[in-house]
Protein backbone atom coordinates (compact mmCIF):
# COMPACT_ATOMS: atom_id res chain seq x y z
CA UNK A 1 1.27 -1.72 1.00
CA UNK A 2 0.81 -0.17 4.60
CA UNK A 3 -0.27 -1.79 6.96
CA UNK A 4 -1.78 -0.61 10.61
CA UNK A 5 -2.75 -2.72 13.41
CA UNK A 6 -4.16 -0.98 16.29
CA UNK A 7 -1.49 1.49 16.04
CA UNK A 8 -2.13 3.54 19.41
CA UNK A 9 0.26 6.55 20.32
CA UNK A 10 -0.27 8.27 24.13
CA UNK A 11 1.31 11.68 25.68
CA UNK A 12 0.60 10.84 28.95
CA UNK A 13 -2.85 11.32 29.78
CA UNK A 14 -3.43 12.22 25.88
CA UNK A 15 -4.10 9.52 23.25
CA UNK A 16 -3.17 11.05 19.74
CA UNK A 17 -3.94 7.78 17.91
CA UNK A 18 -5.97 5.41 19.23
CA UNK A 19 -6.45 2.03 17.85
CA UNK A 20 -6.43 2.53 14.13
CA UNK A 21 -6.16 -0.69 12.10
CA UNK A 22 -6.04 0.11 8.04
CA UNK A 23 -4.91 -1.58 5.03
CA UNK A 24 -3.89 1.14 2.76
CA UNK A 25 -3.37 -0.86 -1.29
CA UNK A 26 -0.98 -0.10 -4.23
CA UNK A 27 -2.53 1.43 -7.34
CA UNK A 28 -4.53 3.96 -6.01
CA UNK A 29 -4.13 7.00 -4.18
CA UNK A 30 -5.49 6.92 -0.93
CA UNK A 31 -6.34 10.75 0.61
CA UNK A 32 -6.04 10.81 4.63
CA UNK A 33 -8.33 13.27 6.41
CA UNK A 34 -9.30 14.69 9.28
CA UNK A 35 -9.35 17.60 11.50
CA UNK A 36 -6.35 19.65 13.11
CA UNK A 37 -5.12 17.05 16.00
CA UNK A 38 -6.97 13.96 14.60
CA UNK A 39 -3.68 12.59 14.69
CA UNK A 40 -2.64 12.32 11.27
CA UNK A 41 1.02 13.62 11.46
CA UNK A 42 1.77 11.11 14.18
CA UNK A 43 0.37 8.39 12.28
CA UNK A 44 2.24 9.19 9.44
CA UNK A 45 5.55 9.78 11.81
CA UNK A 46 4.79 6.38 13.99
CA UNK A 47 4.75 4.83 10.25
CA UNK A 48 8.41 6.36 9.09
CA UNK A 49 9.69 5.07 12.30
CA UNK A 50 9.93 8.72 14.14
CA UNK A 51 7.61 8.09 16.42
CA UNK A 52 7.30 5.04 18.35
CA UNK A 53 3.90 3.43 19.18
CA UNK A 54 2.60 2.49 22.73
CA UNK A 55 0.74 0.15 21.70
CA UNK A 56 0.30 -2.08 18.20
CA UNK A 57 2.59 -1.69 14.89
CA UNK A 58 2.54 -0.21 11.39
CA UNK A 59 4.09 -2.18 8.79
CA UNK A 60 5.44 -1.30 5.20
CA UNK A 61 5.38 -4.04 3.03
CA UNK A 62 4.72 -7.01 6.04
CA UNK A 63 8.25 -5.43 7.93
CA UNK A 64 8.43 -2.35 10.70
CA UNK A 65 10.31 1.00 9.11
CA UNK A 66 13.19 -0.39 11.16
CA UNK A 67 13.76 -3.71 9.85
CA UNK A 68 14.09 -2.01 6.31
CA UNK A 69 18.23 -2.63 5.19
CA UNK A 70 17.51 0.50 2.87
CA UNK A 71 14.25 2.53 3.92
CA UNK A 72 14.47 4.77 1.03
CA UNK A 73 14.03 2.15 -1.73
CA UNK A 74 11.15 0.63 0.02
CA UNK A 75 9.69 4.06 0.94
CA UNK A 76 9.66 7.47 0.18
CA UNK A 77 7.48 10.61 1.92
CA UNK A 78 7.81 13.91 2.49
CA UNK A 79 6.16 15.16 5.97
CA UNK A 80 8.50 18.16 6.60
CA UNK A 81 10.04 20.33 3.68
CA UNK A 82 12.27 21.64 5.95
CA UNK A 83 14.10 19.22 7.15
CA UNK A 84 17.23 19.76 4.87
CA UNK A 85 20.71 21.84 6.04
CA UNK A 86 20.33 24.97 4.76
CA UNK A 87 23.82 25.51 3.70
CA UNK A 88 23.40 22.36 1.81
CA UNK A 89 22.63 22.41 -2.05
CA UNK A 90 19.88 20.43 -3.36
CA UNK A 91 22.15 18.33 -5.56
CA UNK A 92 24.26 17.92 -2.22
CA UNK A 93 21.66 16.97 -0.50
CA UNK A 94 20.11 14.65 -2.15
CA UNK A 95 23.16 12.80 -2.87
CA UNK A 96 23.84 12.34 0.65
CA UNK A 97 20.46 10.75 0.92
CA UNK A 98 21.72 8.40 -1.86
CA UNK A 99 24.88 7.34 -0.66
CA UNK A 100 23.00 6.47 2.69
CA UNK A 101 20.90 3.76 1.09
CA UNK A 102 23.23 2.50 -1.77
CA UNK A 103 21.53 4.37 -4.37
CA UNK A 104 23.51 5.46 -7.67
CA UNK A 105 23.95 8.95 -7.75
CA UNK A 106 22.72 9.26 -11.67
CA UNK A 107 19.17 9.03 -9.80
CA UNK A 108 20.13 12.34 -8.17
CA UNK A 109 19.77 14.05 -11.69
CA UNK A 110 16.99 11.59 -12.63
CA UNK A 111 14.80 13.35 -9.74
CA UNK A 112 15.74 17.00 -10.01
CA UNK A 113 14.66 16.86 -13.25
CA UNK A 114 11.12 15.34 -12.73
CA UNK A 115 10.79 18.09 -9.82
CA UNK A 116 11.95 20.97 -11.86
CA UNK A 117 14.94 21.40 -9.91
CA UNK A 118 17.83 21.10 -12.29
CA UNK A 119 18.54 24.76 -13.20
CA UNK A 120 19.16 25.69 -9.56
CA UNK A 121 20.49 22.08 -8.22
CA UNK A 122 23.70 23.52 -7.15
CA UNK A 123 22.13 26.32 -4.78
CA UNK A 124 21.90 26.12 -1.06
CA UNK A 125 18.43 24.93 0.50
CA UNK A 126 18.23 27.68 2.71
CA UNK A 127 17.72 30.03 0.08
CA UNK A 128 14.81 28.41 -1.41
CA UNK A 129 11.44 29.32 -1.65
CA UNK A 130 8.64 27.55 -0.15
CA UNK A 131 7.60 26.14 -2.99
CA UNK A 132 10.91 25.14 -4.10
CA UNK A 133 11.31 23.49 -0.64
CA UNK A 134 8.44 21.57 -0.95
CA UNK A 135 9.62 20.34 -4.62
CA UNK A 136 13.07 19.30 -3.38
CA UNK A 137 11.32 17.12 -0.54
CA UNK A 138 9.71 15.58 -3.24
CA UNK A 139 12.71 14.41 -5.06
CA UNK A 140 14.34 13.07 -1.74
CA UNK A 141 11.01 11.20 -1.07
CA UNK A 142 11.15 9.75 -4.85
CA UNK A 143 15.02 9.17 -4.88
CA UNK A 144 14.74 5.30 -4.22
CA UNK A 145 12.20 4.78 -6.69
CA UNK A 146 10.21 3.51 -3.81
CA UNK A 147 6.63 1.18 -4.02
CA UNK A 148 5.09 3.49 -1.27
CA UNK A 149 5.05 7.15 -1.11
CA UNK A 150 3.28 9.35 1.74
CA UNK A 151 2.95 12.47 1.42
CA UNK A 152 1.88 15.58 4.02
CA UNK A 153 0.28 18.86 2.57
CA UNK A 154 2.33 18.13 -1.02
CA UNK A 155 1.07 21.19 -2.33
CA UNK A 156 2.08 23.55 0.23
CA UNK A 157 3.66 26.78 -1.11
CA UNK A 158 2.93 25.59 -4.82
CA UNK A 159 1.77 28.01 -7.18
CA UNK A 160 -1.25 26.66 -9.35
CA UNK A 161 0.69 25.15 -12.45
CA UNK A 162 2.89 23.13 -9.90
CA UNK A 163 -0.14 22.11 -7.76
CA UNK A 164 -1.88 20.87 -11.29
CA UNK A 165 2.06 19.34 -11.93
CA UNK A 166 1.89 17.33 -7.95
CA UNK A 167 -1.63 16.34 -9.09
CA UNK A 168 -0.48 14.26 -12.49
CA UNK A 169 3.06 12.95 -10.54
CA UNK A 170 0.87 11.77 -7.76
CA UNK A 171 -1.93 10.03 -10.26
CA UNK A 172 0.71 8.75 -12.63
CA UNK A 173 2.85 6.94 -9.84
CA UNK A 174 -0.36 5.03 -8.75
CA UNK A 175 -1.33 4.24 -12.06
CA UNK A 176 2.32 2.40 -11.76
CA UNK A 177 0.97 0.30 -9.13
CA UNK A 178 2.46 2.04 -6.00
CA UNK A 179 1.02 2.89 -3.02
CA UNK A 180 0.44 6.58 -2.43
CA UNK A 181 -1.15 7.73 1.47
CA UNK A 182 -1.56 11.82 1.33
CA UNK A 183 -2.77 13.71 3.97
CA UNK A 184 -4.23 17.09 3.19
CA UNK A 185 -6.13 19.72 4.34
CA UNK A 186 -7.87 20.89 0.49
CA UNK A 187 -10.77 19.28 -0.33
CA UNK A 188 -10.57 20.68 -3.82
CA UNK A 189 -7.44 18.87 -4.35
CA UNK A 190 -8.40 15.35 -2.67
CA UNK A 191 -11.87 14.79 -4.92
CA UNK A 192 -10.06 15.70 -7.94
CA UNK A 193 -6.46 13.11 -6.96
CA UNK A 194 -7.55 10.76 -4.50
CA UNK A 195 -9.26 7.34 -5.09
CA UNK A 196 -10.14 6.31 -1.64
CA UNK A 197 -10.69 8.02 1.76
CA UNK A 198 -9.25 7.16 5.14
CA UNK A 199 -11.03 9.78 7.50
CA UNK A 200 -10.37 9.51 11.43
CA UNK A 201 -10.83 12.58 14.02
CA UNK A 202 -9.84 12.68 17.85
CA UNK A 203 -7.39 9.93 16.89
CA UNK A 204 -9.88 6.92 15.75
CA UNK A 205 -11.09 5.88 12.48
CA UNK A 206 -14.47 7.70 11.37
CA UNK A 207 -14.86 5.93 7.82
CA UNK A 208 -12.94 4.29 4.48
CA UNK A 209 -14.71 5.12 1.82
CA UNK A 210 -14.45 6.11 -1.66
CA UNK A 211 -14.88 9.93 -2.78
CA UNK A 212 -17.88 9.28 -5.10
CA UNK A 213 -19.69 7.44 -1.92
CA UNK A 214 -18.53 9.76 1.03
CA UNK A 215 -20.37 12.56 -1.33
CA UNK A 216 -23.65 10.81 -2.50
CA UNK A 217 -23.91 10.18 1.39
CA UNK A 218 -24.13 13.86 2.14
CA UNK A 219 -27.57 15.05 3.09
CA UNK A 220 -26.69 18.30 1.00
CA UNK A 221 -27.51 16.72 -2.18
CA UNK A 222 -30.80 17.81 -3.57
CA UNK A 223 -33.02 17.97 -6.85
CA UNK A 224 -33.47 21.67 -7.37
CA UNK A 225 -37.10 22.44 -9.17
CA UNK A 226 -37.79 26.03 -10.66
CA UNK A 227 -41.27 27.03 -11.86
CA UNK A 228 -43.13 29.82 -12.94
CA UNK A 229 -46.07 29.08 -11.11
CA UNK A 230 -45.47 29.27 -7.15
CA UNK A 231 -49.08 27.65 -6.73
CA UNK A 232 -48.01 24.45 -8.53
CA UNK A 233 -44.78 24.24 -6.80
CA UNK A 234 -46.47 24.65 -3.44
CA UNK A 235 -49.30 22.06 -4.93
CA UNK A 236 -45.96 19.49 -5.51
CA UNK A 237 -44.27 20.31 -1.94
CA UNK A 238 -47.28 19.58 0.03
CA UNK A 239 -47.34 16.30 -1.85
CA UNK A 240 -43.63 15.82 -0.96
CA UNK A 241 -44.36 16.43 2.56
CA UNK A 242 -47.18 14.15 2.96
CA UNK A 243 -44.67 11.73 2.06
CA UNK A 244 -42.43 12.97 4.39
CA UNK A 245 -40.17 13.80 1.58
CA UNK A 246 -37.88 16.91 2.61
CA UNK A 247 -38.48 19.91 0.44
CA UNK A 248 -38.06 23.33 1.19
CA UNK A 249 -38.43 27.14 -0.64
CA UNK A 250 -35.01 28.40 -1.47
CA UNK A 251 -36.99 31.88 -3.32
CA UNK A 252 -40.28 31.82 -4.51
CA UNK A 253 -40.17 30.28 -7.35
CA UNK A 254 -37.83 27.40 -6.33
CA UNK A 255 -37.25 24.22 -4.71
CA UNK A 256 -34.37 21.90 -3.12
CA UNK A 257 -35.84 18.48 -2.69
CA UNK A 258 -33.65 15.68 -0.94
CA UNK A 259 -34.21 12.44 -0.98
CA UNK A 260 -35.57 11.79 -4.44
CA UNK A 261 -33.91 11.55 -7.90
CA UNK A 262 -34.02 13.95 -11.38
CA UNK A 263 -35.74 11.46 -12.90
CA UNK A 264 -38.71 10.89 -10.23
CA UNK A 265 -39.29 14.72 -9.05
CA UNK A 266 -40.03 15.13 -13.09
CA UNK A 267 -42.06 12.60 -13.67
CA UNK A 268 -44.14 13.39 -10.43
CA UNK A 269 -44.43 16.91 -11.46
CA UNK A 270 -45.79 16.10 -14.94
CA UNK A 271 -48.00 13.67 -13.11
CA UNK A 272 -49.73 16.43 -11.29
CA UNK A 273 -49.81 19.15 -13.74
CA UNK A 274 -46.81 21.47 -12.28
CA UNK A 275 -45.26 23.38 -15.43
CA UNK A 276 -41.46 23.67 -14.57
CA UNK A 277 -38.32 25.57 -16.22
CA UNK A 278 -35.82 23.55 -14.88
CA UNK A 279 -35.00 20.03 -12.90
CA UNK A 280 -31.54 19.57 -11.58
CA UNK A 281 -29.60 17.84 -9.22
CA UNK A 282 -27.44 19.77 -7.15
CA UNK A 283 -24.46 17.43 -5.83
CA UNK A 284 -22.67 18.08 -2.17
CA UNK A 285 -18.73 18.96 -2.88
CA UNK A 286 -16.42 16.49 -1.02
CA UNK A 287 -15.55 19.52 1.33
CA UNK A 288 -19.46 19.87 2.51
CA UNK A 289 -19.63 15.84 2.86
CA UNK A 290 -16.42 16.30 4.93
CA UNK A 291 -17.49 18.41 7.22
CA UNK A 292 -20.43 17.22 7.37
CA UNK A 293 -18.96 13.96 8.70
CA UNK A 294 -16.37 15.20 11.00
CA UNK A 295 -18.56 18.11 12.67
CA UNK A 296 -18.37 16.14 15.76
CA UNK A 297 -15.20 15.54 15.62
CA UNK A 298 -13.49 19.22 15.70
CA UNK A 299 -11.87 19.58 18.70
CA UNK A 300 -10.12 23.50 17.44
CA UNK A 301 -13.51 24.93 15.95
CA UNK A 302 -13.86 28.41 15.60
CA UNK A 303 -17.34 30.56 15.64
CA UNK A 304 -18.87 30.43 12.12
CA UNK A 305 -21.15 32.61 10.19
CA UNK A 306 -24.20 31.13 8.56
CA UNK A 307 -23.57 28.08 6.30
CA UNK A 308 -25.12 28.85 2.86
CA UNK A 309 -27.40 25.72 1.10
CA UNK A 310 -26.10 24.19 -2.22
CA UNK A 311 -26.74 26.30 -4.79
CA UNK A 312 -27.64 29.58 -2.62
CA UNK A 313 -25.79 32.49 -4.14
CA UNK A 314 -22.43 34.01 -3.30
């Protein structure tokens, strides 16, 4: 377990984290978001003992990163792939980690192998791809068989059958009752690994939340309605709007209603008549709820085009 109590971190007159207090649990994975500079890097650093904290603590397990007799076995992350020697091999490095915190050096092998290193264990770092970086950063984070594991941008420089392979290791060690914090920037990955949300921007907590909730809170989701007859669809919108029920024309022959279910939209339709093709509800991805929840929180926004509407073509 990690705990945070009013960690606060300051660069002189700039506060990077301020005031974040979070329980993060074992046996789930829990996804850490938020803009560039939110301040998750230095929350993640203040936690691994990098970074020190002007104000309040973050504790692994009840004890500070520095009271920890061996860090590794307690835990493991990987925030920068490239913080290994170059001239160093993998197997060489790694071992050195080992020796450091009294760890047998048969778990060297142990952890190539579950990263997909073995074949090329005995080349230098330096001449590694990106990908293969970000794999051997992995192992070292995993060499301790550790109970909590943080990870930063994990699939960085993956190619899509090891970003679906980081997906099941990640899942599979919280199904073992760890605790796993990742921080990442793709939305696509966090709704389809993470079980819980920790979301904070300009350095303070936004929301905890769950995926499933942080989306069904979106104001994107809608029932779309398609009908042949534009007359009856207009005759059902003014009805929606006279219960100030949001509804607009998305072409003329269709509808995105918010506020209402599938189930109620139909039955209201049959109730007045209104022949329709098709009823369906059109869900907000966790990368619209995100940004819908952060947009006031972006402190390196750039100009953006127009944002299409669920379900409005490519």
């Amino acid at each position: 377990m990690i705990t945070l109590q009013g960690l606060t971190k300051r660069y002189g007159s700039q506060t990077a984290v301020d005031n974040l207090s979070l329980t993060i649990g074992a046996g789930k994975v829990t996804g850490f978001l938020g803009p560039n500079g939110a301040g998750k890097s230095t929350t993640m650093r203040m936690i691994m003992g990098l970074d020190h904290p002007t104000a309040g603590q973050a504790l692994i397990g009840g004890r500070s990163y520095a009271e920890l007799a061996y860090p590794l076995r307690e835990i493991g992350a990987l925030l920068d792939a490239k913080a290994v020697h170059p001239g160093r091999s993998a197997r060489a490095h790694l071992r050195s980690l080992a020796r450091s915190n009294g760890i047998s050096v048969r778990r060297v092998d142990e952890v190539l192998e579950t990263v997909g290193l073995t074949k090329v264990a005995d080349r230098r770092a330096g001449s590694f791809s990106l990908g293969m970086g970000q794999r051997l950063g992995i192992a070292g984070a995993l060499l301790g068989n550790p109970g909590v594991v943080m990870f930063d941008e994990p699939v960085n420089g993956l190619d899509p059958d090891g970003v679906r392979w980081i997906r099941g290791l990640i899942r599979g060690l919280a199904a073992e009752g760890r605790t796993i914090f990742v921080s990442s920037h793709l939305m696509s990955e966090m709704q389809l690994t993470a079980d819980h949300l920790v979301i904070i921007g300009k350095g303070q907590l936004i929301t905890e939340t769950s995926v499933q909730q942080l989306i069904e809170s979106s104001s994107l989701n809608a029932v779309r309605v398609r009908g042949p007859e534009q007359a009856g669809l207009q005759k059902l919108m003014d009805q929606l709007h006279e219960w100030a029920v949001p509804a607009r024309w998305e072409s003329h022959n269709e509808l995105y209603i918010t506020g209402l279910t599938v189930d109620r939209v139909s039955d209201l339709a049959f109730e007045m008549g209104v022949r329709l093709h098709e009823v369906r509800s059109i869900e907000a991805s966790l990368e619209q709820a995100y940004m819908e929840l952060t947009a006031d929180s972006v402190e390196f926004g750039a100009a953006s085009g127009h944002q299409r509407q669920p379900g409005a073509g490519a």
